[in-house]
PDB file of N, CA and C in Angstrom:
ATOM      1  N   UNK A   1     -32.760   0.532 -15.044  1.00  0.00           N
ATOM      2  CA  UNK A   1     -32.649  -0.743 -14.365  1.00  0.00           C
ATOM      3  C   UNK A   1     -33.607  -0.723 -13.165  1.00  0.00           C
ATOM      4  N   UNK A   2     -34.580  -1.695 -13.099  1.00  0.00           N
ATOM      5  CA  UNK A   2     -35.525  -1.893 -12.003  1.00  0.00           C
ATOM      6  C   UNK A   2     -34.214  -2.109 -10.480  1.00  0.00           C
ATOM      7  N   UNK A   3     -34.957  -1.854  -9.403  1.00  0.00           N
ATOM      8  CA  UNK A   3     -34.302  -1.614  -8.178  1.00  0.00           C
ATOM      9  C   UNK A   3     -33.776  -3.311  -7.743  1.00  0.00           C
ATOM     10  N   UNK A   4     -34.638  -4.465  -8.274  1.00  0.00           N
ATOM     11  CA  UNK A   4     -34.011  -5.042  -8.030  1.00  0.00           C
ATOM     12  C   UNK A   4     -32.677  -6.058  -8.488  1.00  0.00           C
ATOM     13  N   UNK A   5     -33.091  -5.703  -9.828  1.00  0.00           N
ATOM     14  CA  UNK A   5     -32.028  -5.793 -10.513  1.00  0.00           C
ATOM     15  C   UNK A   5     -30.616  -4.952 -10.414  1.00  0.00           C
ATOM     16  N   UNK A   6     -30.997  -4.084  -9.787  1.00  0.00           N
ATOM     17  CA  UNK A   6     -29.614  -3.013  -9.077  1.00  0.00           C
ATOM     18  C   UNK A   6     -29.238  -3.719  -8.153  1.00  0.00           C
ATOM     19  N   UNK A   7     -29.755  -3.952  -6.594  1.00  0.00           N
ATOM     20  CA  UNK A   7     -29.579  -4.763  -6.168  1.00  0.00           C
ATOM     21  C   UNK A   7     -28.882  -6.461  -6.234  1.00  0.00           C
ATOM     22  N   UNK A   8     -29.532  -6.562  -7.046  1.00  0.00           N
ATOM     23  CA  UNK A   8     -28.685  -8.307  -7.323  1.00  0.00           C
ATOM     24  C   UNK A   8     -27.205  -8.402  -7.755  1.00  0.00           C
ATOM     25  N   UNK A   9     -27.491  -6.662  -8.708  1.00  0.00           N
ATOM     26  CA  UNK A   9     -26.156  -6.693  -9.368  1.00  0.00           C
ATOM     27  C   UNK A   9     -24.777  -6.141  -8.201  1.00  0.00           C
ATOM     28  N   UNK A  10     -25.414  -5.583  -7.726  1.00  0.00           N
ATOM     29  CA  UNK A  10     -24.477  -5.000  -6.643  1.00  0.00           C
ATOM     30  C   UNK A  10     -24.102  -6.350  -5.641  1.00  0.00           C
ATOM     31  N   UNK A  11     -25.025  -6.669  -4.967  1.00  0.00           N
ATOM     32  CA  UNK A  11     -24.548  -8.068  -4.562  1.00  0.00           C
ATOM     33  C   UNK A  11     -23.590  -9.196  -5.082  1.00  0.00           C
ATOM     34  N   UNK A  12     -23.737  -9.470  -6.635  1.00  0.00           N
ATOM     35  CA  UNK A  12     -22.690  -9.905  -7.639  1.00  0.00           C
ATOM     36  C   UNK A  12     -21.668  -9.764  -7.820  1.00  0.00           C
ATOM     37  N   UNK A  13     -21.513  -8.364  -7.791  1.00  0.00           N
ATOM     38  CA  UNK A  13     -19.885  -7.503  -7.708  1.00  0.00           C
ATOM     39  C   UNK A  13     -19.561  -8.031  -6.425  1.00  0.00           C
ATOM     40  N   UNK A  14     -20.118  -7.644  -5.192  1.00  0.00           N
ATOM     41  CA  UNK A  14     -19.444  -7.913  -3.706  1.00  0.00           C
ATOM     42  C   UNK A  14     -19.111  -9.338  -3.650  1.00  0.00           C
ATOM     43  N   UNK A  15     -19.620 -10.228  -4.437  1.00  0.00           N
ATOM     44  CA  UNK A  15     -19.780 -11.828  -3.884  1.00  0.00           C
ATOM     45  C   UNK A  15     -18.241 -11.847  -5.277  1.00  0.00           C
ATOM     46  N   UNK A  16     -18.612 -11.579  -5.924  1.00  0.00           N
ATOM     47  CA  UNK A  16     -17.025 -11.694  -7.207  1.00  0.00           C
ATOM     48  C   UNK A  16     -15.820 -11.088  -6.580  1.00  0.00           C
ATOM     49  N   UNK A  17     -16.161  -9.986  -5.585  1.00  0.00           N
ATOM     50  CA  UNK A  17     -14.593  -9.231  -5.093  1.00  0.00           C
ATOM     51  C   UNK A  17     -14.311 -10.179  -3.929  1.00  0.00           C
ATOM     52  N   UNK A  18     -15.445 -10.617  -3.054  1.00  0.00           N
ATOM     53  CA  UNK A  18     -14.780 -11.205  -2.302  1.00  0.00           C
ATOM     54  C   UNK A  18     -13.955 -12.609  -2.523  1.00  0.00           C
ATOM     55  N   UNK A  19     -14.467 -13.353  -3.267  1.00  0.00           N
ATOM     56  CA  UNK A  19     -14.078 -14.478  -3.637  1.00  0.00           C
ATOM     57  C   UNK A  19     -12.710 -14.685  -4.198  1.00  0.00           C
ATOM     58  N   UNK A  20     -12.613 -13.200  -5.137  1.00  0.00           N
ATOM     59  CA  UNK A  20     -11.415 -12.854  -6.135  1.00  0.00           C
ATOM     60  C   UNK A  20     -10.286 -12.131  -4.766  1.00  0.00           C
ATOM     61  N   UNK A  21     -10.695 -12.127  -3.748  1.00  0.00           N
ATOM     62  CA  UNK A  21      -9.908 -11.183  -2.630  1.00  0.00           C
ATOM     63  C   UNK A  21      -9.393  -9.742  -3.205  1.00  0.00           C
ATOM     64  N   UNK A  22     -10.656  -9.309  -4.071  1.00  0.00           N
ATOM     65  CA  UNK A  22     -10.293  -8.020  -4.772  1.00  0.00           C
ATOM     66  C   UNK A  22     -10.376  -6.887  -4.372  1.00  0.00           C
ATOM     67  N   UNK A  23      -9.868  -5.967  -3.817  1.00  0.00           N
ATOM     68  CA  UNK A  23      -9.999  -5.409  -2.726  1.00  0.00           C
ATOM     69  C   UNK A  23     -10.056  -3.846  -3.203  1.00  0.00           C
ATOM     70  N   UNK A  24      -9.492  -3.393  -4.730  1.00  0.00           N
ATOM     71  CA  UNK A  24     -10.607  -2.307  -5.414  1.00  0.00           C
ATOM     72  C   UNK A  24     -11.569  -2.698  -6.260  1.00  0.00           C
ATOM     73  N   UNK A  25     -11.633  -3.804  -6.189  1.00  0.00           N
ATOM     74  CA  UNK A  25     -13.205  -3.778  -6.834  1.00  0.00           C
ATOM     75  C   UNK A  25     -14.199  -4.220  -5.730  1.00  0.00           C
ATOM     76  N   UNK A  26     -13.664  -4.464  -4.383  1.00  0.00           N
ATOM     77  CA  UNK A  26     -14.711  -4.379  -3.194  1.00  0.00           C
ATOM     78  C   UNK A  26     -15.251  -3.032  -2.788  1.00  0.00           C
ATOM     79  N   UNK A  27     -14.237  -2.224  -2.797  1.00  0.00           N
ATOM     80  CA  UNK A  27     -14.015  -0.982  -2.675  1.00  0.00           C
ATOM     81  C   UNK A  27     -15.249  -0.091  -3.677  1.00  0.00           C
ATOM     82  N   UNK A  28     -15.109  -0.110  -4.874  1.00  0.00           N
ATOM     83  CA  UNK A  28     -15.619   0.424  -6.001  1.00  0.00           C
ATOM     84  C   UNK A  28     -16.923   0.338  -5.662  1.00  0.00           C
ATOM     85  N   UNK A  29     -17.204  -1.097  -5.864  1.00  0.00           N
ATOM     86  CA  UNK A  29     -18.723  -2.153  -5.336  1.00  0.00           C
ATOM     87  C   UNK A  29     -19.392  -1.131  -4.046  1.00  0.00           C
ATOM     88  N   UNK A  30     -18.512  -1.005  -2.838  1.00  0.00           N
ATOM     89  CA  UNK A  30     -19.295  -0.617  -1.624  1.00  0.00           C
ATOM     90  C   UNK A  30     -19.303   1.408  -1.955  1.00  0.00           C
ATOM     91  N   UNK A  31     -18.771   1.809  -2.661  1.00  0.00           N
ATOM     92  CA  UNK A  31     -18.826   2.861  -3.119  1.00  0.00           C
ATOM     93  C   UNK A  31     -19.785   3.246  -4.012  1.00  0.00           C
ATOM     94  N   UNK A  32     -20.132   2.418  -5.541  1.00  0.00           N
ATOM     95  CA  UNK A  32     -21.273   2.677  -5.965  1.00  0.00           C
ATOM     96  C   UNK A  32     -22.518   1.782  -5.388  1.00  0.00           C
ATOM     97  N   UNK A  33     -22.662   1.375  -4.333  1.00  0.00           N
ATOM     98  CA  UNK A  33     -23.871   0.997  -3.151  1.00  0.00           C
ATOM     99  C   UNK A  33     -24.514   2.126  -2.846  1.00  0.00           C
ATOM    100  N   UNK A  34     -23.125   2.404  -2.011  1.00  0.00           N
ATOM    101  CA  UNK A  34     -23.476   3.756  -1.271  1.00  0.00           C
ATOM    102  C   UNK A  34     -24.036   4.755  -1.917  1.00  0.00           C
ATOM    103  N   UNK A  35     -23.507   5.199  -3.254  1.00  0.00           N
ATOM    104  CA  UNK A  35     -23.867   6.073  -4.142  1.00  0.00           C
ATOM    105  C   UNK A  35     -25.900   5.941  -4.692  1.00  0.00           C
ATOM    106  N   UNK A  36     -25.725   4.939  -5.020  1.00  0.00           N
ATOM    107  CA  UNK A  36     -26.901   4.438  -5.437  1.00  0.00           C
ATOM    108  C   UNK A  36     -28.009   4.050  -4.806  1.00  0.00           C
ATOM    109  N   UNK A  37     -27.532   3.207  -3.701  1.00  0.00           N
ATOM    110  CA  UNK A  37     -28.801   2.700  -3.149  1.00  0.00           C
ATOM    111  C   UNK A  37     -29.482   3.920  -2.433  1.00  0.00           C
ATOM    112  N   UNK A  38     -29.556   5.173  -1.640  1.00  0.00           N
ATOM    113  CA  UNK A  38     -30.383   5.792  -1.441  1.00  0.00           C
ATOM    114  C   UNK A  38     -31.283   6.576  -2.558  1.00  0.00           C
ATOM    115  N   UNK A  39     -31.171   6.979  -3.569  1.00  0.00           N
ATOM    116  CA  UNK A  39     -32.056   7.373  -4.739  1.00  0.00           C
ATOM    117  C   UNK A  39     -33.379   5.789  -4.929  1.00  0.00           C
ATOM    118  N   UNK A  40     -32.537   5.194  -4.777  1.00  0.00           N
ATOM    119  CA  UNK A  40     -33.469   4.035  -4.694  1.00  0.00           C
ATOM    120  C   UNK A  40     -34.349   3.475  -3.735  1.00  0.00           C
ATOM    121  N   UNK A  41     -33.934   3.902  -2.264  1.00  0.00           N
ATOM    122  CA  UNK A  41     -34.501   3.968  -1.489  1.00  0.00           C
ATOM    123  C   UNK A  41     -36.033   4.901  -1.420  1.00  0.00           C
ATOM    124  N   UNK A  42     -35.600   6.021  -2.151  1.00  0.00           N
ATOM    125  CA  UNK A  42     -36.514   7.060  -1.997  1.00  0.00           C
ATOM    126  C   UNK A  42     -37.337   6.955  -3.185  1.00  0.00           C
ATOM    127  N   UNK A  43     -37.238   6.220  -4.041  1.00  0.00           N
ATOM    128  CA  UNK A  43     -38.460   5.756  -5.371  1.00  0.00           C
ATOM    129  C   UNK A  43     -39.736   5.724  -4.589  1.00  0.00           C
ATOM    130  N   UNK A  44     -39.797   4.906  -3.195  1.00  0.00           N
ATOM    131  CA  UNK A  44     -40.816   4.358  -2.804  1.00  0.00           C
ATOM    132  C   UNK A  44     -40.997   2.954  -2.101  1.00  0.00           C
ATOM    133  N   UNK A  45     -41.684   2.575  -1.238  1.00  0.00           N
ATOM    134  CA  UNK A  45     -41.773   1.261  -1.094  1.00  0.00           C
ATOM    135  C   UNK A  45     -41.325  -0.013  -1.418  1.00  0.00           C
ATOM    136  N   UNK A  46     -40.896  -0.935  -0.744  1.00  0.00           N
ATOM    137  CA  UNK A  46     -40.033  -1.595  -1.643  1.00  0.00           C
ATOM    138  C   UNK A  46     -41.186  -3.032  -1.787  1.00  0.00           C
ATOM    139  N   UNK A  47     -40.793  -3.636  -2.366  1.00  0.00           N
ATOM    140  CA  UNK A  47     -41.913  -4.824  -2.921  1.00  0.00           C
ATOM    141  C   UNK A  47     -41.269  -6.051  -2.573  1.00  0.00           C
ATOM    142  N   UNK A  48     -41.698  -7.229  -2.123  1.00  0.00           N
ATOM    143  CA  UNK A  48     -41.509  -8.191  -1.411  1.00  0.00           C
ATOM    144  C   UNK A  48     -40.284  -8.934  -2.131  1.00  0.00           C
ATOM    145  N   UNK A  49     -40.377  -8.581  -2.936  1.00  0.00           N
ATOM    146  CA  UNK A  49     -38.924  -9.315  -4.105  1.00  0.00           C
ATOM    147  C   UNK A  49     -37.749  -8.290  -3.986  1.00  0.00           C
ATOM    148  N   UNK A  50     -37.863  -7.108  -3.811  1.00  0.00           N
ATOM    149  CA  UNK A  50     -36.558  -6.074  -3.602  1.00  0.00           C
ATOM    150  C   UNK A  50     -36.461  -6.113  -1.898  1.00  0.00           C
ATOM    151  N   UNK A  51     -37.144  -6.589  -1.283  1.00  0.00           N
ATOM    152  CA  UNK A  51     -36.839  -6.605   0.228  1.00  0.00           C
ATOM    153  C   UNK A  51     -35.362  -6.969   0.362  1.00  0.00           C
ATOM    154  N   UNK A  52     -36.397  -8.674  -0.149  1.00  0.00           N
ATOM    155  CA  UNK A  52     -35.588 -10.097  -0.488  1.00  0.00           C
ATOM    156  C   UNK A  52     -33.714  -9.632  -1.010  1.00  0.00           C
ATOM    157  N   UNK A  53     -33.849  -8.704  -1.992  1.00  0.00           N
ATOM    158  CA  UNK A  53     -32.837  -8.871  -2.576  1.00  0.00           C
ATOM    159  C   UNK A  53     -31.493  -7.866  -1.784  1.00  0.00           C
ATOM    160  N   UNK A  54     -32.694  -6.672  -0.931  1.00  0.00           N
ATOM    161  CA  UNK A  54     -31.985  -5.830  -0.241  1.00  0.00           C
ATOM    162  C   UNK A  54     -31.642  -6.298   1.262  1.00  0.00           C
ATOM    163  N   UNK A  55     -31.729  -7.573   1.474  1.00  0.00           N
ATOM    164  CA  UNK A  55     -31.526  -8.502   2.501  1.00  0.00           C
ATOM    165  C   UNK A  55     -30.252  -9.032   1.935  1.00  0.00           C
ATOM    166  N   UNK A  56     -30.460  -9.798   1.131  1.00  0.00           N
ATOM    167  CA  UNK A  56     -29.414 -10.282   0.606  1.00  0.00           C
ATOM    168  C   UNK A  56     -28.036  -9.580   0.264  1.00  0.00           C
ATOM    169  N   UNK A  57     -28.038  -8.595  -0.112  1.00  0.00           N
ATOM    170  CA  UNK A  57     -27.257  -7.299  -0.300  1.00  0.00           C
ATOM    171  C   UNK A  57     -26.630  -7.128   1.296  1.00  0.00           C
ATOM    172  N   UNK A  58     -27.431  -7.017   2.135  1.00  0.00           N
ATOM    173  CA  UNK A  58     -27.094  -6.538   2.891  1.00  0.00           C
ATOM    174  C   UNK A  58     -26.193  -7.745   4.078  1.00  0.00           C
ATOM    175  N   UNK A  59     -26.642  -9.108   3.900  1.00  0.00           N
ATOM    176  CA  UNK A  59     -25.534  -9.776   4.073  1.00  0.00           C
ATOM    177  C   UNK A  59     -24.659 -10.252   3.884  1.00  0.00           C
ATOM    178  N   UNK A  60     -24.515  -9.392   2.407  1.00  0.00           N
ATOM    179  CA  UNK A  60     -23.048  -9.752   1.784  1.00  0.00           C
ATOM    180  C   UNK A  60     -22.259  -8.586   1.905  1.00  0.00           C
ATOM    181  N   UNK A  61     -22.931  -7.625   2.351  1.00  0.00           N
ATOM    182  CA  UNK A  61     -22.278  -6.436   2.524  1.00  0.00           C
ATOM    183  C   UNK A  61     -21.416  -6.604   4.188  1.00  0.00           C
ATOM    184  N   UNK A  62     -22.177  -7.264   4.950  1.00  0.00           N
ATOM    185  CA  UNK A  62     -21.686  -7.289   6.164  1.00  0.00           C
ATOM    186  C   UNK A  62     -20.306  -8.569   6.092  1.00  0.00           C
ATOM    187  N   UNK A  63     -20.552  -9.195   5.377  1.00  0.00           N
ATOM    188  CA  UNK A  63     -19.873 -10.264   5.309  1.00  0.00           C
ATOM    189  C   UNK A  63     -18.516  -9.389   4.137  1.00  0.00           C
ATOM    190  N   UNK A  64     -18.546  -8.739   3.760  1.00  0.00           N
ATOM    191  CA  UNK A  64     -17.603  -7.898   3.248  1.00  0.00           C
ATOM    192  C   UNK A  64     -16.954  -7.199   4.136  1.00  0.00           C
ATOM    193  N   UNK A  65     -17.603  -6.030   5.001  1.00  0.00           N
ATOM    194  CA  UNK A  65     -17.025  -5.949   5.675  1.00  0.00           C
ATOM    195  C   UNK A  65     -16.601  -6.699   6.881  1.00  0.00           C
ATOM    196  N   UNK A  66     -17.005  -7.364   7.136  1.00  0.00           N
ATOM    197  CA  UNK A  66     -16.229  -8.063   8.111  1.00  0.00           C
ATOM    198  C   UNK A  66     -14.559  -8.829   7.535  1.00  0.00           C
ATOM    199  N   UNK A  67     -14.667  -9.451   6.529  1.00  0.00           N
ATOM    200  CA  UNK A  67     -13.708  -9.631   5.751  1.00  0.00           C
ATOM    201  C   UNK A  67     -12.263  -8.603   5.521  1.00  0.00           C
ATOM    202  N   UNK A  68     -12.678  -7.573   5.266  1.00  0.00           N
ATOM    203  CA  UNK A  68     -11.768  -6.422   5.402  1.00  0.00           C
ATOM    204  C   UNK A  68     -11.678  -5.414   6.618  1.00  0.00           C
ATOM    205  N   UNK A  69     -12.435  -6.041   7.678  1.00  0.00           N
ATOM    206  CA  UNK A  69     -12.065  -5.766   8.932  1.00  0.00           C
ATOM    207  C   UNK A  69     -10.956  -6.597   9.500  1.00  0.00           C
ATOM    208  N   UNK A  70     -11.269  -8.378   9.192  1.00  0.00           N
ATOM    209  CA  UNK A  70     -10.020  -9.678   9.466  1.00  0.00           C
ATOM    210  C   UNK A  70      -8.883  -8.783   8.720  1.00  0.00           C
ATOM    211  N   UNK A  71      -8.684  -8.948   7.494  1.00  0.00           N
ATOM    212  CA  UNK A  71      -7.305  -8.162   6.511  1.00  0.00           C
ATOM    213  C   UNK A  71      -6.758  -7.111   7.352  1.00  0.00           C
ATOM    214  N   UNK A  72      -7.532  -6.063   7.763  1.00  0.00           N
ATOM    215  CA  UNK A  72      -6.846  -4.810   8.459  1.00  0.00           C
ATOM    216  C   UNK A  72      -6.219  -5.729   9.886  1.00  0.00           C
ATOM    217  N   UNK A  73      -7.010  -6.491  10.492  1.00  0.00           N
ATOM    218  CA  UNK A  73      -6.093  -6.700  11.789  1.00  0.00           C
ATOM    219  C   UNK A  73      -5.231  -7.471  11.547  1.00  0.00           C
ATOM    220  N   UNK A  74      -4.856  -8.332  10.591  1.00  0.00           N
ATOM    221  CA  UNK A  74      -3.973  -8.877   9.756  1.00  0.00           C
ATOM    222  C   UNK A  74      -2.750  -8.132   9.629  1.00  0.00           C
ATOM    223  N   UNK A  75      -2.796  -7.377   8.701  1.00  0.00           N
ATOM    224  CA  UNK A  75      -2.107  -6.305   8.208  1.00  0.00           C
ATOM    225  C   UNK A  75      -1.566  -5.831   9.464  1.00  0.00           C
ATOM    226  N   UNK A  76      -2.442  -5.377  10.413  1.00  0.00           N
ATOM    227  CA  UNK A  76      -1.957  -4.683  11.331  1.00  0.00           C
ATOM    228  C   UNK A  76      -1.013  -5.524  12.831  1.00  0.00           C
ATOM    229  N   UNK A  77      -0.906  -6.445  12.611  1.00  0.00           N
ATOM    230  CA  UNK A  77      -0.250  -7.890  13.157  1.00  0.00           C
ATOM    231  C   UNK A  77       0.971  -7.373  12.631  1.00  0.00           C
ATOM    232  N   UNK A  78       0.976  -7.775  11.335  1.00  0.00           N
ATOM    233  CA  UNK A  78       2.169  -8.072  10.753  1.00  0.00           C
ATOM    234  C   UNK A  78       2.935  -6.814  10.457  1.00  0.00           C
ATOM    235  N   UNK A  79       2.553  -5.457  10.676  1.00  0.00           N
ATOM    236  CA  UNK A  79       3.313  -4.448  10.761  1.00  0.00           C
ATOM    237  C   UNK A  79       3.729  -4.356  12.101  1.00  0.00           C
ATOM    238  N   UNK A  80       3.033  -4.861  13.157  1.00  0.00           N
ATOM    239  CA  UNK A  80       3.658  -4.723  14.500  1.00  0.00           C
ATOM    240  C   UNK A  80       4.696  -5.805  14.248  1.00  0.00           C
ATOM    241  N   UNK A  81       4.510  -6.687  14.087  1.00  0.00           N
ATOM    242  CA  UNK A  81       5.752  -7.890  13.873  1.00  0.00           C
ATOM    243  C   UNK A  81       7.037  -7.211  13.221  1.00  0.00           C
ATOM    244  N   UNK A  82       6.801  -6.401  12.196  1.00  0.00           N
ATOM    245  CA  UNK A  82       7.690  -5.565  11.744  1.00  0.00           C
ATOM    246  C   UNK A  82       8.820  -4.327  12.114  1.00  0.00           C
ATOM    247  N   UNK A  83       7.485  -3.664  13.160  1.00  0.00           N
ATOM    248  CA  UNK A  83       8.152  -2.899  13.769  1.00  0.00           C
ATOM    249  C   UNK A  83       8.957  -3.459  14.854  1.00  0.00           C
ATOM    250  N   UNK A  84       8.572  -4.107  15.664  1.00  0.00           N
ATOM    251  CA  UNK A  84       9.506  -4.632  16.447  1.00  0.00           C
ATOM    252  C   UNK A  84      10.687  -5.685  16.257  1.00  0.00           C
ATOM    253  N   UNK A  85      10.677  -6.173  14.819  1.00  0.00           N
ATOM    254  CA  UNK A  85      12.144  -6.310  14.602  1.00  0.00           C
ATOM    255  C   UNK A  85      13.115  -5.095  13.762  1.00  0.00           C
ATOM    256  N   UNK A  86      12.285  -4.233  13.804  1.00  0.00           N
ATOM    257  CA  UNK A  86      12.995  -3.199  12.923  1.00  0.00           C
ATOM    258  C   UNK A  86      14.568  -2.812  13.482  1.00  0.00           C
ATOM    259  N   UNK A  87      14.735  -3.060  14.493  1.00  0.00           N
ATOM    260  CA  UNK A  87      16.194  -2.853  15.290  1.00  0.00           C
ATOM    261  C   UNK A  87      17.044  -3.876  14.377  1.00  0.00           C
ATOM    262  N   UNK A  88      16.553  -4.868  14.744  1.00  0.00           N
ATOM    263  CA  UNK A  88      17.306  -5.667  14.150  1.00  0.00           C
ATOM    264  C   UNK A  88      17.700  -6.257  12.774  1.00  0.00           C
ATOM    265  N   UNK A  89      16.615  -5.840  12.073  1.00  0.00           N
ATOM    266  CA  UNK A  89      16.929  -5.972  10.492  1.00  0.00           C
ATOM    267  C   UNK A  89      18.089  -4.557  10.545  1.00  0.00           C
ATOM    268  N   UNK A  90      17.555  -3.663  10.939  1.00  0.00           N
ATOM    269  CA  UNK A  90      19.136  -2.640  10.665  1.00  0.00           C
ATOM    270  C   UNK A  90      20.497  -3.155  10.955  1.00  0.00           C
ATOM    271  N   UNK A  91      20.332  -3.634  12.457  1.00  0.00           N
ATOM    272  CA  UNK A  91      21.600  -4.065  12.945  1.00  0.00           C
ATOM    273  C   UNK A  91      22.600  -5.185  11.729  1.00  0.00           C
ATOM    274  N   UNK A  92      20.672  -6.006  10.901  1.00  0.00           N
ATOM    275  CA  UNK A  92      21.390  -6.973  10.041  1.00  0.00           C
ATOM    276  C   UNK A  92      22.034  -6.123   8.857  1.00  0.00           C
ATOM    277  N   UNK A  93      21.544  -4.821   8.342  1.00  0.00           N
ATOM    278  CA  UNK A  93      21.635  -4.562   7.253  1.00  0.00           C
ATOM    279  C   UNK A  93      22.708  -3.698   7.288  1.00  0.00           C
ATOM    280  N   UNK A  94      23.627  -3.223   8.677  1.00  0.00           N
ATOM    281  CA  UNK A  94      24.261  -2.710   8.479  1.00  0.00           C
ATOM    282  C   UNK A  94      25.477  -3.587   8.504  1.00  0.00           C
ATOM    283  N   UNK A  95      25.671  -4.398   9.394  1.00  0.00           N
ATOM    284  CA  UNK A  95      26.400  -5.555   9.157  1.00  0.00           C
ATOM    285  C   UNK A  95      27.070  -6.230   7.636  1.00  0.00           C
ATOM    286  N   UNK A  96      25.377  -5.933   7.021  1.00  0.00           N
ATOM    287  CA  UNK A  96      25.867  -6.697   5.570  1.00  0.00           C
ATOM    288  C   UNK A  96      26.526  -5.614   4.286  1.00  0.00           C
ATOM    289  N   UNK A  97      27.063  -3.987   5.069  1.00  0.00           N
ATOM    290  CA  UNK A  97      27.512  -2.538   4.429  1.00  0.00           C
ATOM    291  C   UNK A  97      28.738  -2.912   4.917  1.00  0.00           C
ATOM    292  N   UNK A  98      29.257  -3.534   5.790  1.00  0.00           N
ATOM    293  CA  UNK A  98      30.461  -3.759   6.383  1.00  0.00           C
ATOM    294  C   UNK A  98      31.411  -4.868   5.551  1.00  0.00           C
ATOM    295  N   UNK A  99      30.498  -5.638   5.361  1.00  0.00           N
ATOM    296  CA  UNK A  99      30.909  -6.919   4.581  1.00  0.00           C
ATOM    297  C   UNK A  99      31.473  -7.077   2.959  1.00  0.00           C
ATOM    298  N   UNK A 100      30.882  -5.709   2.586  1.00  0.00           N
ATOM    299  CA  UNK A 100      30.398  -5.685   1.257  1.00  0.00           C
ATOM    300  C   UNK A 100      31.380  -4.293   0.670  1.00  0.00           C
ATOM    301  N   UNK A 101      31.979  -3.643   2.085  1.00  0.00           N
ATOM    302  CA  UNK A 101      32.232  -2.638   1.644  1.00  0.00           C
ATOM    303  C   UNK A 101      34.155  -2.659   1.840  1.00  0.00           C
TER     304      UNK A 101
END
């Protein structure tokens, strides 16, 4: 596969996971990047059409991660929200051992 056709395709996957909010096949995607794109790097020079495409790549890559940077502080919201009612879901859940028992 020519480099830029690696490229496009890799971009494809990232633009399909994000859309799909797929989050191992974002994963997978930024994993075989990583894997790949330096062998490719080191072919040689890149040509005004693989620049292009390794531009493009590369702002969907940022735009990926940034995406699953929002999710983690998300996530991480809503486990604090969690923890700090954690008193009280017990207090509820023991309440409802009393009721039941």
């Amino acid at each position: 596969m020519d480099r830029k056709a690696a490229l496009l395709a890799w971009r494809q996957r990232l633009e399909t996971a994000l859309r799909d909010d797929d989050w191992s096949a974002m994963e997978q995607a930024d994993r075989d990047v990583a894997a790949g794109l330096p062998p490719l790097a080191a072919a040689g020079p890149w040509s005004a059409a693989e620049r292009q495409a390794l531009q493009q790549l590369r702002a969907c890559h940022a735009l990926a991660s940034s995406r699953c940077n929002a999710a983690v502080a998300t996530l991480a919201q809503q486990l604090d929200g969690m923890r700090q009612q954690r008193d009280g879901w017990l207090a509820y859940a023991g309440g409802q051992a009393w009721e039941t028992a």
